[in-house]
N, C-alpha and C. Protein backbone atom coordinates (compact mmCIF):
# COMPACT_ATOMS: atom_id res chain seq x y z
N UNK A 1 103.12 71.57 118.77
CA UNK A 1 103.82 71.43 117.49
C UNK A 1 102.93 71.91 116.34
N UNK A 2 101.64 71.35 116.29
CA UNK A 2 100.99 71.78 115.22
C UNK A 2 100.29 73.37 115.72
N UNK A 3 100.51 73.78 116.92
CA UNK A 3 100.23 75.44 116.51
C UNK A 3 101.07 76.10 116.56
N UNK A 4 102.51 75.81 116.78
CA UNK A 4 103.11 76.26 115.94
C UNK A 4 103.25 76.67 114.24
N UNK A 5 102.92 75.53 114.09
CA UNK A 5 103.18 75.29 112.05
C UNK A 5 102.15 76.00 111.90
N UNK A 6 100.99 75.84 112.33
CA UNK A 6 99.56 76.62 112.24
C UNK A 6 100.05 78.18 112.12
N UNK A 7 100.53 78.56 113.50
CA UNK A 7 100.45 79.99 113.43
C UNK A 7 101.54 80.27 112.41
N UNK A 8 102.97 79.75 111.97
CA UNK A 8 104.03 79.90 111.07
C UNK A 8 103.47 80.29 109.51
N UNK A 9 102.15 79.59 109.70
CA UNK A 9 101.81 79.96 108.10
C UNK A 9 100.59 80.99 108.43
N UNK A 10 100.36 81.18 109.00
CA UNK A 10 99.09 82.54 109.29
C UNK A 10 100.21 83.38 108.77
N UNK A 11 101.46 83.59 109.81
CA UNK A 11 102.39 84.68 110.20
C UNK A 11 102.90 85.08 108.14
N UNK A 12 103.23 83.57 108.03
CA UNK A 12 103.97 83.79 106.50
C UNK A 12 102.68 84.26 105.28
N UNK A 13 101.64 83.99 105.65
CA UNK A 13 100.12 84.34 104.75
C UNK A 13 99.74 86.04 104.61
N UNK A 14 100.01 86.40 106.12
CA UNK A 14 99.71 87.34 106.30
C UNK A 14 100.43 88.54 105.33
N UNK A 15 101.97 88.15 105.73
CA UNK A 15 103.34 88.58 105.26
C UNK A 15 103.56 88.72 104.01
N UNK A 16 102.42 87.57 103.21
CA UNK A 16 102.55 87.28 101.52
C UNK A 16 101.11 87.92 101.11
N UNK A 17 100.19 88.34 102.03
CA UNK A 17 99.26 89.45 101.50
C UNK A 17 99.30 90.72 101.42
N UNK A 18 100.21 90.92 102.54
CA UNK A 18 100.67 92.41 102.77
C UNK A 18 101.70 92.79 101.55
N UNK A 19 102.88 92.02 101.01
CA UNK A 19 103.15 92.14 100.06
C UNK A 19 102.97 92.15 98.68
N UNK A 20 101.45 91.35 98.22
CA UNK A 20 100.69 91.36 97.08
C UNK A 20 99.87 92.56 97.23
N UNK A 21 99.32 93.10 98.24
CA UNK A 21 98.46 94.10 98.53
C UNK A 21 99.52 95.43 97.87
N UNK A 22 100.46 95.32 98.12
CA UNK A 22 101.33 96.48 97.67
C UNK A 22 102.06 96.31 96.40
N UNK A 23 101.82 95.38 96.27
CA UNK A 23 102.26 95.26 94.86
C UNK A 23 101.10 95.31 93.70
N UNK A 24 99.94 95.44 94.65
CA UNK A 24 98.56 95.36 93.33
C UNK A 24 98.64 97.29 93.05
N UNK A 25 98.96 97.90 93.93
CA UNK A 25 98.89 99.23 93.69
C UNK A 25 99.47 99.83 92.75
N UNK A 26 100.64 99.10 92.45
CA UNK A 26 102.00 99.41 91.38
C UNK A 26 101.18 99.11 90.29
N UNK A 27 100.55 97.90 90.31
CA UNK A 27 99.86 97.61 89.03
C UNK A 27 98.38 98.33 89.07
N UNK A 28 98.21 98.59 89.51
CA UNK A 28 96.93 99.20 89.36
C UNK A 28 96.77 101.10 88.87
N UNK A 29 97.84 101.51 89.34
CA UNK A 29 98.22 102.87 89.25
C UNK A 29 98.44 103.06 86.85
N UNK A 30 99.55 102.33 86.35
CA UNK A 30 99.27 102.48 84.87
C UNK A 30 97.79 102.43 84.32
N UNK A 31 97.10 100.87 85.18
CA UNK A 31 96.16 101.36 84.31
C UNK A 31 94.81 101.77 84.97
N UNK A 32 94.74 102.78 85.75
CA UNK A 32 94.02 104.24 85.98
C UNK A 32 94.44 104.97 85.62
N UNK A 33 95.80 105.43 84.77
CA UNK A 33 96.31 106.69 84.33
C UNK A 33 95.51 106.28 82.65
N UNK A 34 95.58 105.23 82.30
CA UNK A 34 95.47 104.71 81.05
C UNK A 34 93.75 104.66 80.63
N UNK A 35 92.81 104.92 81.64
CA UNK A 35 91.94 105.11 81.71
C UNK A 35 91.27 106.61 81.41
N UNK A 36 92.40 107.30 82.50
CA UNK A 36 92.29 108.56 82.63
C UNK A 36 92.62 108.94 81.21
N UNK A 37 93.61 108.67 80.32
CA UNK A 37 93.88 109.55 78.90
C UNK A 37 92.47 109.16 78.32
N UNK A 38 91.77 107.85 78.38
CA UNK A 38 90.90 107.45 77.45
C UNK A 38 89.82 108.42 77.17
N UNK A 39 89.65 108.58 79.13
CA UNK A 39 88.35 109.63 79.47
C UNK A 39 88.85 110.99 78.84
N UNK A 40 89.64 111.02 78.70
CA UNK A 40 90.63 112.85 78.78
C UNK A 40 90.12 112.92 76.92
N UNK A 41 90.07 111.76 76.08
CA UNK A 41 90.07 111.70 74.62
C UNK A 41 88.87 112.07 74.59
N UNK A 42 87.58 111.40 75.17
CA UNK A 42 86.49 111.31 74.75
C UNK A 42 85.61 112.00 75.62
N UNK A 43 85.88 112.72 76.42
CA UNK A 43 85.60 114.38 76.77
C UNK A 43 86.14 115.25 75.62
N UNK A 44 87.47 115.29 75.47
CA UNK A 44 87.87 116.07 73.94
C UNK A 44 86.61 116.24 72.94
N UNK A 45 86.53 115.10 72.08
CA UNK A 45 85.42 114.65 71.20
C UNK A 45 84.09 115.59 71.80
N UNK A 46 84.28 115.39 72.54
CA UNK A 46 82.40 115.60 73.60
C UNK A 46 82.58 116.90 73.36
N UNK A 47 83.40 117.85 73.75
CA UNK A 47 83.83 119.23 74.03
C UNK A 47 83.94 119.65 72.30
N UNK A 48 84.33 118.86 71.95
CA UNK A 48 84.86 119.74 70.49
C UNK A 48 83.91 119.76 69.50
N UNK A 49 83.40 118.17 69.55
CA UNK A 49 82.30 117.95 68.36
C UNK A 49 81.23 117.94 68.21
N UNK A 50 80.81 117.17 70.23
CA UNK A 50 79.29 117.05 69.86
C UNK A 50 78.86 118.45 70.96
N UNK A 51 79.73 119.12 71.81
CA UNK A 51 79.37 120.78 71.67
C UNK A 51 77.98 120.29 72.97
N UNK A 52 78.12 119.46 74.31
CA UNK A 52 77.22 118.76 75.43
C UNK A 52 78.03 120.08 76.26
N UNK A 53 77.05 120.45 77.19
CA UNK A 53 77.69 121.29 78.51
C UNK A 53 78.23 119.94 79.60
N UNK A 54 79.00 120.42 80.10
CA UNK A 54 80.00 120.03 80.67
C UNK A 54 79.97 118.84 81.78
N UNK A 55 78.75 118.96 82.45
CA UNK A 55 78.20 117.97 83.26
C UNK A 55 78.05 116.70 82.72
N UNK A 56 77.52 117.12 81.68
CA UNK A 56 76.91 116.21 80.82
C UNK A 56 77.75 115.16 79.96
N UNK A 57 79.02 115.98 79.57
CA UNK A 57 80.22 115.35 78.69
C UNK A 57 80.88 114.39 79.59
N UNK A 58 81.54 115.24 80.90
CA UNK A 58 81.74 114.29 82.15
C UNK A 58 81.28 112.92 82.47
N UNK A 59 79.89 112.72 82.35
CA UNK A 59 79.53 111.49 82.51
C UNK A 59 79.53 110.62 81.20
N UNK A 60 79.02 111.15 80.00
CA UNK A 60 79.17 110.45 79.00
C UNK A 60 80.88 109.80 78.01
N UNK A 61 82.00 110.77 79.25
CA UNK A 61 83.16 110.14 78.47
C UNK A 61 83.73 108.92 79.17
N UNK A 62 83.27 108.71 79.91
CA UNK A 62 83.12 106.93 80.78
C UNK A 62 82.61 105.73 80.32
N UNK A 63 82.04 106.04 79.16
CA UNK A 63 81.33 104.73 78.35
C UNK A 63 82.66 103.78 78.11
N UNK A 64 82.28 102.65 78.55
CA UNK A 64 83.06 101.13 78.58
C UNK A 64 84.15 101.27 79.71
N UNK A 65 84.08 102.32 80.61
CA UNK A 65 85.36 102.55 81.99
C UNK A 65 84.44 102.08 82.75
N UNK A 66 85.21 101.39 83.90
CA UNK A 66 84.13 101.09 84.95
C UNK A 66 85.64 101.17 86.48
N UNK A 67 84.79 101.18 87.41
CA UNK A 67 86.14 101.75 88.75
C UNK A 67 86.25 102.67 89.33
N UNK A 68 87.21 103.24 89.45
CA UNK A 68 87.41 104.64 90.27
C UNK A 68 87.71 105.90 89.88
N UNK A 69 88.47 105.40 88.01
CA UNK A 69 88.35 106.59 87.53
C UNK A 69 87.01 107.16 86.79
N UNK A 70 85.56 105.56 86.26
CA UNK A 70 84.82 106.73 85.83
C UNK A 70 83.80 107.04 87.39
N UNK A 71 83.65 106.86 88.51
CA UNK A 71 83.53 107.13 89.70
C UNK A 71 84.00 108.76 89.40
N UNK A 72 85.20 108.89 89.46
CA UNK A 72 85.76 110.06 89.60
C UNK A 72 84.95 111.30 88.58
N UNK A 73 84.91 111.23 87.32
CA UNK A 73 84.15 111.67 86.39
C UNK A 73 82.50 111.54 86.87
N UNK A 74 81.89 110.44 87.39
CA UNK A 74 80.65 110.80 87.40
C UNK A 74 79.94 111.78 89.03
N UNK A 75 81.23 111.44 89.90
CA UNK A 75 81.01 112.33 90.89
C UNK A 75 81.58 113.83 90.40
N UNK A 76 82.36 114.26 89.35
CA UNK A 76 82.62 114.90 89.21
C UNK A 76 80.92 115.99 88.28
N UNK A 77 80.82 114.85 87.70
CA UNK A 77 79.64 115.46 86.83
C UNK A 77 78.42 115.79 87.71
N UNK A 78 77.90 115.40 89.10
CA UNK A 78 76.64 115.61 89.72
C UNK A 78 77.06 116.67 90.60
N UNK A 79 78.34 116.47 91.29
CA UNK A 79 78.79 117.71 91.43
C UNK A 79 78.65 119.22 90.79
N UNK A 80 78.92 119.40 89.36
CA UNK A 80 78.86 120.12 88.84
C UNK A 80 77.82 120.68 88.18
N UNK A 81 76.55 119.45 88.00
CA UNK A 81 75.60 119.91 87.82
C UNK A 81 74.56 120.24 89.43
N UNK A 82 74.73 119.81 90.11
CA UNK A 82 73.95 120.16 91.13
C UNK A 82 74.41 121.37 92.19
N UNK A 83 75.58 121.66 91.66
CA UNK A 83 75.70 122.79 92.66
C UNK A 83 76.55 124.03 92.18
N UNK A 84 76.68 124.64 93.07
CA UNK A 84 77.41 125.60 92.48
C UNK A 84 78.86 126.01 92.10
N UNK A 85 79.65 125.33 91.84
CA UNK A 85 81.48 124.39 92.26
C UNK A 85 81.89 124.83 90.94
N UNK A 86 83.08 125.31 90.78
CA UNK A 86 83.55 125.62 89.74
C UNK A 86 84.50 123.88 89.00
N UNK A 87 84.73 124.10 88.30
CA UNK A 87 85.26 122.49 87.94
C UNK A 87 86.50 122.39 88.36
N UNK A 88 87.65 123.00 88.84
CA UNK A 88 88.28 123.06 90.33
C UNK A 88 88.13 122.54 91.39
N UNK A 89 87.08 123.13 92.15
CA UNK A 89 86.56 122.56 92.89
C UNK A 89 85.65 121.53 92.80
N UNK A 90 85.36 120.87 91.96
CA UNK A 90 84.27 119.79 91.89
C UNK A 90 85.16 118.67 91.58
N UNK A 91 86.70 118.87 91.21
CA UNK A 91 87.52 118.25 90.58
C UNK A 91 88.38 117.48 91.91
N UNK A 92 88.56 118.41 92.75
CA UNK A 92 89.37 118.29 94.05
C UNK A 92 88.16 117.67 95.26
N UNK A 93 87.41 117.77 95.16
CA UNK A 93 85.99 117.55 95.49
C UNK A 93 85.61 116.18 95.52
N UNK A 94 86.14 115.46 94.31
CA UNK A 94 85.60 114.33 93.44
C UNK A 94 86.66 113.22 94.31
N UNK A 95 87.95 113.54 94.02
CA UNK A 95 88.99 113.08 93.98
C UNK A 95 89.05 112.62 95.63
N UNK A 96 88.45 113.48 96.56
CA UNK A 96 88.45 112.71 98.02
C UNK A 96 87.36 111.89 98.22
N UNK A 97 85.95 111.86 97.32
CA UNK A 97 85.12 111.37 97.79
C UNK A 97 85.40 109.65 96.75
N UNK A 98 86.07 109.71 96.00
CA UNK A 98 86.02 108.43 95.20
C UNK A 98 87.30 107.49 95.48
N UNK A 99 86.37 106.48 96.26
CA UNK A 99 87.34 105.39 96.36
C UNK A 99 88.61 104.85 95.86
N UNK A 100 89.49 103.77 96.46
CA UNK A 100 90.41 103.04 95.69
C UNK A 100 90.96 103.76 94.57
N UNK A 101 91.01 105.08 94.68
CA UNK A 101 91.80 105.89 93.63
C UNK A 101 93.25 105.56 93.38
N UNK A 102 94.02 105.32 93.32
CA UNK A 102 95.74 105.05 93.52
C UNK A 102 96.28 105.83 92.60
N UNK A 103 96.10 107.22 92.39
CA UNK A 103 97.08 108.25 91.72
C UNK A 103 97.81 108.90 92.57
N UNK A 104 99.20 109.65 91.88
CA UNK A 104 100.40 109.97 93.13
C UNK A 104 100.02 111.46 92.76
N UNK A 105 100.94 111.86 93.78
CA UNK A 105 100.83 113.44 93.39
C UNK A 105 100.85 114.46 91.85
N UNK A 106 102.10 113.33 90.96
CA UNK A 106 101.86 114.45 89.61
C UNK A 106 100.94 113.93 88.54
N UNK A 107 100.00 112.75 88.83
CA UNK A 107 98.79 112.66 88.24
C UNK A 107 97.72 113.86 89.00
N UNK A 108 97.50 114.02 90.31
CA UNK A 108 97.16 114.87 90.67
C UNK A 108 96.67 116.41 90.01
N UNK A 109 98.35 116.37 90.44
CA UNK A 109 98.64 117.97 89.73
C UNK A 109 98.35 118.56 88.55
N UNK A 110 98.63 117.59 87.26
CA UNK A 110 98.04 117.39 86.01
C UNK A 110 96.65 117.52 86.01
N UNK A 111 96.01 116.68 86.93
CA UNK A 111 94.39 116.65 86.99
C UNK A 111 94.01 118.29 87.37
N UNK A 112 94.60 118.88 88.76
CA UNK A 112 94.15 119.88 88.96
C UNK A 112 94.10 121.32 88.32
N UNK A 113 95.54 121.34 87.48
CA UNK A 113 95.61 122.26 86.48
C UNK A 113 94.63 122.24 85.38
N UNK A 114 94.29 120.97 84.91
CA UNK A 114 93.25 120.84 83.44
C UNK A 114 92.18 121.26 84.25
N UNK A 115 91.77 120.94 85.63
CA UNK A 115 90.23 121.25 86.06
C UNK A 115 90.30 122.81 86.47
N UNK A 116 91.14 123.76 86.24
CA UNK A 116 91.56 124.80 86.52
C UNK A 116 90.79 125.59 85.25
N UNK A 117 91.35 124.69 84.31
CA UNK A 117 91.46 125.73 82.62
C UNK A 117 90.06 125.41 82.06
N UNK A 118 89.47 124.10 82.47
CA UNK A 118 88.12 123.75 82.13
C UNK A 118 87.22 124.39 82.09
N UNK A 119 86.29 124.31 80.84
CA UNK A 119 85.53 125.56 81.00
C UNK A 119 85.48 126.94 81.17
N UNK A 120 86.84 127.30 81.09
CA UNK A 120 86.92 128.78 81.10
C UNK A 120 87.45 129.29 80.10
N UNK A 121 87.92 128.48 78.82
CA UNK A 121 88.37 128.43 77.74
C UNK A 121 87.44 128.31 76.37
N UNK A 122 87.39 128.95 75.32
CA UNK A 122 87.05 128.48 73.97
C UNK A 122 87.34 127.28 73.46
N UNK A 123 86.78 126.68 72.85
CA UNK A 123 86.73 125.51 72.43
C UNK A 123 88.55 124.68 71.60
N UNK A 124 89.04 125.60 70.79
CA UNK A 124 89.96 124.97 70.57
C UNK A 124 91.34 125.53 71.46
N UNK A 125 91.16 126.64 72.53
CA UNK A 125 92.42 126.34 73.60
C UNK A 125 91.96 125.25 74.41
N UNK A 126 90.64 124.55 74.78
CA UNK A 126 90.46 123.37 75.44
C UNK A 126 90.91 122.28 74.80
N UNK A 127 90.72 122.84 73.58
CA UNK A 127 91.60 121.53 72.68
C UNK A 127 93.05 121.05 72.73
N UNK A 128 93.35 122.35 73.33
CA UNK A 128 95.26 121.99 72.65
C UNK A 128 95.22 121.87 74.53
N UNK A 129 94.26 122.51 75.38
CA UNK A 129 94.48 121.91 77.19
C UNK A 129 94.65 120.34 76.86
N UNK A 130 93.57 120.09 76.64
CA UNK A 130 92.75 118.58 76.36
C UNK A 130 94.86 117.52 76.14
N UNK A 131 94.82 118.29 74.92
CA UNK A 131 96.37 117.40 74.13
C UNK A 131 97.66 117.55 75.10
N UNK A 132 97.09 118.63 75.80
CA UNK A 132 98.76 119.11 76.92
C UNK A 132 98.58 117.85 77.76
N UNK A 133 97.21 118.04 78.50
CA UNK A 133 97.57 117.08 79.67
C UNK A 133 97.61 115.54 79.09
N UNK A 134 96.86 114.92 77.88
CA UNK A 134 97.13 113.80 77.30
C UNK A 134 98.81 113.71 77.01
N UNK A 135 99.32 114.42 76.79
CA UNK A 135 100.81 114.25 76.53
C UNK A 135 101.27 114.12 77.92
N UNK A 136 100.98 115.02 78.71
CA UNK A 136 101.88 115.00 80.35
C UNK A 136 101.39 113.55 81.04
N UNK A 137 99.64 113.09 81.09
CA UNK A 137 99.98 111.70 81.50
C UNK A 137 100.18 110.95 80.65
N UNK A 138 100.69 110.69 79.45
CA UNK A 138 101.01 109.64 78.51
C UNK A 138 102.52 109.51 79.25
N UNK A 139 103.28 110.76 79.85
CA UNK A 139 104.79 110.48 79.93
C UNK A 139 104.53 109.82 81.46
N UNK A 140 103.59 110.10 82.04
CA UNK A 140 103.80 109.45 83.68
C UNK A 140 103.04 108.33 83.48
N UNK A 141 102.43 108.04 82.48
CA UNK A 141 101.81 106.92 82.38
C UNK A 141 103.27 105.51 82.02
N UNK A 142 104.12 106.31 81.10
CA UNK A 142 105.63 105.43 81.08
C UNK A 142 106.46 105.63 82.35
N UNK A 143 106.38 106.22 82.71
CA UNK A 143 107.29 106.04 84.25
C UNK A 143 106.33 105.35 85.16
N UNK A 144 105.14 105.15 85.74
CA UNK A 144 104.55 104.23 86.35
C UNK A 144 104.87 103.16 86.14
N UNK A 145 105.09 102.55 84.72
CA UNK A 145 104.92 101.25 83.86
C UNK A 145 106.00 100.93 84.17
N UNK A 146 107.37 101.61 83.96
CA UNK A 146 108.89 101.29 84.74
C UNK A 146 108.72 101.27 86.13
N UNK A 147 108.16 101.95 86.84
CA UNK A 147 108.34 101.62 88.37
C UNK A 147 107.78 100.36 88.63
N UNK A 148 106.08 100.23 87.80
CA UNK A 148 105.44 98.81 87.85
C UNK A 148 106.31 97.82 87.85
N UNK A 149 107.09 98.02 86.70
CA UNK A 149 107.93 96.65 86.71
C UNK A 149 109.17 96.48 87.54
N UNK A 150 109.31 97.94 87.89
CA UNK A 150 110.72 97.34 89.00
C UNK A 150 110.37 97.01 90.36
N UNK A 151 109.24 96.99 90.94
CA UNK A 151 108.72 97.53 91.95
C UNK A 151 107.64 96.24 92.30
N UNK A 152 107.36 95.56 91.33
CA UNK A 152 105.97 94.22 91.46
C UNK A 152 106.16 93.03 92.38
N UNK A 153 107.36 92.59 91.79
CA UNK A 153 107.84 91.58 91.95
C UNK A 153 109.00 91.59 93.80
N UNK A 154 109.35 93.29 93.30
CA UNK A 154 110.11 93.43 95.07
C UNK A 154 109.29 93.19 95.64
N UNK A 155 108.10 93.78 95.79
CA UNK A 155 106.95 94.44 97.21
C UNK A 155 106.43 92.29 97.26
N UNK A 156 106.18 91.34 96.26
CA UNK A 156 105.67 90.20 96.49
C UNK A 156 106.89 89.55 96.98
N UNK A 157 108.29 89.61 96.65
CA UNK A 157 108.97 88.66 97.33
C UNK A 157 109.02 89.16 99.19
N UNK A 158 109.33 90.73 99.03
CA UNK A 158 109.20 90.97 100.35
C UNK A 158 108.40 90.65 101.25
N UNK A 159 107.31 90.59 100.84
CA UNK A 159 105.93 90.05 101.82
C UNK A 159 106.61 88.68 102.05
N UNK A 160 106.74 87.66 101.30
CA UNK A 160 106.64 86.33 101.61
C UNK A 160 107.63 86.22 102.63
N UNK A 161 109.04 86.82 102.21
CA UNK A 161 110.32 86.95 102.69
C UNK A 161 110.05 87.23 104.13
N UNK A 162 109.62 88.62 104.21
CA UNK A 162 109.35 89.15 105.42
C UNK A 162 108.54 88.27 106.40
N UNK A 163 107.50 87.60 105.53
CA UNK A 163 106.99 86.62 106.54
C UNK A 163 107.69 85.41 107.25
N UNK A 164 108.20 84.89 106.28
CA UNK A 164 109.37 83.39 106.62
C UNK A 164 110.27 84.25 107.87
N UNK A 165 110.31 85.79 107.80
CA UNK A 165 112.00 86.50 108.29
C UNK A 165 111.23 86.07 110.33
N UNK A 166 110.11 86.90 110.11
CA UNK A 166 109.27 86.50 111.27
C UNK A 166 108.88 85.37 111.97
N UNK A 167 108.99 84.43 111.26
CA UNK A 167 109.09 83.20 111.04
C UNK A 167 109.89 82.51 112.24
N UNK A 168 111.11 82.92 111.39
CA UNK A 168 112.21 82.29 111.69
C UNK A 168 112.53 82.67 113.39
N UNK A 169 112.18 83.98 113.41
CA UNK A 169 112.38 85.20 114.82
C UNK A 169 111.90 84.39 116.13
N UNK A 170 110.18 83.93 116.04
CA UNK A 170 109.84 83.36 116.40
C UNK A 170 110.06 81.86 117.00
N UNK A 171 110.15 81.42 116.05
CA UNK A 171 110.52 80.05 116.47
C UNK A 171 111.76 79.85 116.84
């Protein structure tokens, strides 16, 4: 009797982690995009005003980010200074070697086009790059935030749900 109840709540624990686990991603995805514009601003600044080569701006537009997106930026920056990688490739480069990342494909894509135009541009078409892709994730940064919220609360009842559903199967 009692390993039953024992295992009933492993089964339902399990069921209610697997569903918080997927529901932390929903939330976690706005704000790494929200990170990402911050870094995207203060690379701008870096690029425009204080006129740092590129390695260098990379790591310094992470001040007060901490995680996977400035991970992403500082592997991006040793990358680029230590070898020979165009910022393309140091960009696509970065992006497999840095952990717990949770961006979807058209944060991606956004990312890979700006690391395309990087550096191969004068200072104020990097500027108006810089404002394109701040505008393109500011708009997926609002559609994340709607999926976040439609999407949080399913993926946690399902876990629990799903667990009790097993539950029930069982016994």
């Amino acid at each position: 009797m009692w390993l039953k109840i024992l295992g009933s709540l492993m089964v339902v624990t399990a069921g209610a982690c697997i569903g918080f686990s997927l529901a932390a991603r929903y939330v976690e995805r706005p704000r790494q995009i929200r990170q990402l514009i911050s870094c995207l601003s203060a690379l701008k600044s870096h690029i425009n005003y204080v006129a740092v080569p590129l390695p260098e701006a990379l790591s310094q537009c992470t001040g007060g980010i901490n995680g996977p997106v400035a991970n992403l930026f500082h592997t991006m920056s040793e990358l680029l200074a230590n070898g020979w990688l165009t910022p393309q490739a140091a960009m696509s480069q970065a992006m497999k070697e840095t952990d717990r990342l949770v961006l979807s494909k058209p944060e991606q894509e956004v990312l890979a086009v700006f690391s395309a135009n990087l550096g191969g541009m004068n200072r104020e078409e990097q500027h108006k790059s810089l404002d394109l892709v701040h505008e393109q994730l500011s708009r997926i940064q609002y559609e994340a935030e709607k999926l976040c919220d439609q999407n949080v609360k399913m993926y946690r009842y399902l876990g629990v749900c799903g667990g009790l559903a097993v539950v029930i199967v069982l016994v």
